[in-house]
Protein backbone atom coordinates (compact mmCIF):
# COMPACT_ATOMS: atom_id res chain seq x y z
CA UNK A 1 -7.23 11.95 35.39
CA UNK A 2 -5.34 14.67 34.68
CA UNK A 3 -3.93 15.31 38.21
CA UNK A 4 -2.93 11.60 38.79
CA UNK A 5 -0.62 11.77 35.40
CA UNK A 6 1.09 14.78 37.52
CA UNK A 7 1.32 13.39 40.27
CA UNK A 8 2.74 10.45 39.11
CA UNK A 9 5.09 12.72 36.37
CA UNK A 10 6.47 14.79 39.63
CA UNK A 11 7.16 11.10 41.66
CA UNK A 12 8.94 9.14 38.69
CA UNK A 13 11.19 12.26 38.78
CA UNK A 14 12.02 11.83 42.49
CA UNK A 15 10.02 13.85 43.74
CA UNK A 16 8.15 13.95 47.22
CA UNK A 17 4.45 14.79 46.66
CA UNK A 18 3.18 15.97 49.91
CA UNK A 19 -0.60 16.88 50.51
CA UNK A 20 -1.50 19.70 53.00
CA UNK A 21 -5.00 21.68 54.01
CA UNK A 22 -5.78 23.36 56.81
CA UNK A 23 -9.24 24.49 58.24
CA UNK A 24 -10.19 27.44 61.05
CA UNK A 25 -13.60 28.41 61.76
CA UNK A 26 -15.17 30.70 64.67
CA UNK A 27 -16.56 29.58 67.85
CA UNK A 28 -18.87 31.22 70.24
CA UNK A 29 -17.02 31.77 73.71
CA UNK A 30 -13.60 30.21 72.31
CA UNK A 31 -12.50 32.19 69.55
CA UNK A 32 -11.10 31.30 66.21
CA UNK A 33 -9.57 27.38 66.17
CA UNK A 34 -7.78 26.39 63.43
CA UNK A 35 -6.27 23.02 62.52
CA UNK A 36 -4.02 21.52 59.62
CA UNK A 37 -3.15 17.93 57.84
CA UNK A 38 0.02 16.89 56.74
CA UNK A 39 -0.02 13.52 54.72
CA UNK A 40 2.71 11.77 51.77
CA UNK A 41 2.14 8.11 50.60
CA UNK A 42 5.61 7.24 52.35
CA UNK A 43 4.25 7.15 55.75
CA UNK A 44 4.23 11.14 57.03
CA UNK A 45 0.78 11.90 58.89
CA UNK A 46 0.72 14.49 60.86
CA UNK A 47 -2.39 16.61 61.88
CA UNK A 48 -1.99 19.64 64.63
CA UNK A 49 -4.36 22.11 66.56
CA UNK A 50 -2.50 25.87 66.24
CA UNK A 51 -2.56 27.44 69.66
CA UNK A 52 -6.25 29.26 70.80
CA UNK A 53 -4.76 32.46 72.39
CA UNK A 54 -3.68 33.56 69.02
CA UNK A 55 -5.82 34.83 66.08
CA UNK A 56 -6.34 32.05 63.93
CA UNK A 57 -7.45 32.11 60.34
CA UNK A 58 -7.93 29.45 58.00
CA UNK A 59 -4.97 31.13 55.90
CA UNK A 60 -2.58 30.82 59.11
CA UNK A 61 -3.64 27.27 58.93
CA UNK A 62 -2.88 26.59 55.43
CA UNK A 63 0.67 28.27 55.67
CA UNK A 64 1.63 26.34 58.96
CA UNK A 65 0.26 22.78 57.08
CA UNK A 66 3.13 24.05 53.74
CA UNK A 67 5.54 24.41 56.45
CA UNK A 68 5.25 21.63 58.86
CA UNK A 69 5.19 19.44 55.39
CA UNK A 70 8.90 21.30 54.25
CA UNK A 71 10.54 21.11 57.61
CA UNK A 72 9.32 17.03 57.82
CA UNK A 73 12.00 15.63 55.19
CA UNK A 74 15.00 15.93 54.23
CA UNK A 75 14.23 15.80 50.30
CA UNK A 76 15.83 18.18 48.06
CA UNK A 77 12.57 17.62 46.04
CA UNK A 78 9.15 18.47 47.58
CA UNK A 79 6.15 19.16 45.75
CA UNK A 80 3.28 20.21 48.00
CA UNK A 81 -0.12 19.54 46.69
CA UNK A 82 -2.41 22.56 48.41
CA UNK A 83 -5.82 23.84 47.66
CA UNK A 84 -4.70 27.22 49.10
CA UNK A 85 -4.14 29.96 46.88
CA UNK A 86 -2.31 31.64 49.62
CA UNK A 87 -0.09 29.18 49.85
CA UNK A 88 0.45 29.13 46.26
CA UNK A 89 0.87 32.87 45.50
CA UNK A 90 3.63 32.98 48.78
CA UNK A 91 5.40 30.17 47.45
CA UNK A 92 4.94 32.15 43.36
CA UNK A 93 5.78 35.78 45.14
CA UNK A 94 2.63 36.78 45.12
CA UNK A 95 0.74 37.10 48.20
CA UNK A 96 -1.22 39.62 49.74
CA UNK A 97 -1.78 40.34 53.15
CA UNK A 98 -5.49 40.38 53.47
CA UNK A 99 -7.30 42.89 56.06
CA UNK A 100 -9.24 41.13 58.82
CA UNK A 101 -12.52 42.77 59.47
């Protein structure tokens, strides 16, 4: 598999593949919830509820997962392994605010 080979590329040069995703949805009477994972093969696990009395979007969810994953080691080398595109174009320069509705 393709991704395995860079995974395992990126670790046999030192560095420390993290894996985040995060998850909101809408719930009658409560609001927007959202919720993130935070998970490396060398023992970090974290998962996390963002607080209710703010707006929460799946994007704000995805962002907070990339960060809670940076500020967790002290590695000069991180790659984060995301299936958010906002979190990729922020990290490239590239995102856009989008409009909530």
């Amino acid at each position: 598999c393709l991704f395995e080979d860079v995974i395992g590329h990126l670790q046999d040069k030192g560095f420390l593949v993290i894996y985040t995703d995060g998850s909101a949805e809408i719930l009658p009477k409560i609001g927007g919830i959202a919720g993130n994972g935070v998970y490396s093969e060398y023992g970090l696990s974290i998962s996390a509820f963002l607080p209710t009395n703010q707006r929460q979007i799946v994007n704000t969810a995805e962002l907070f997962a990339a960060i809670q994953a940076l500020g967790s080691t002290d590695s000069a080398k991180v790659a984060i392994c995301t299936d958010s595109s906002y979190v990729y174009g922020g990290a490239a320069g590239s995102a856009r605010r989008w409009k909530v509705r």
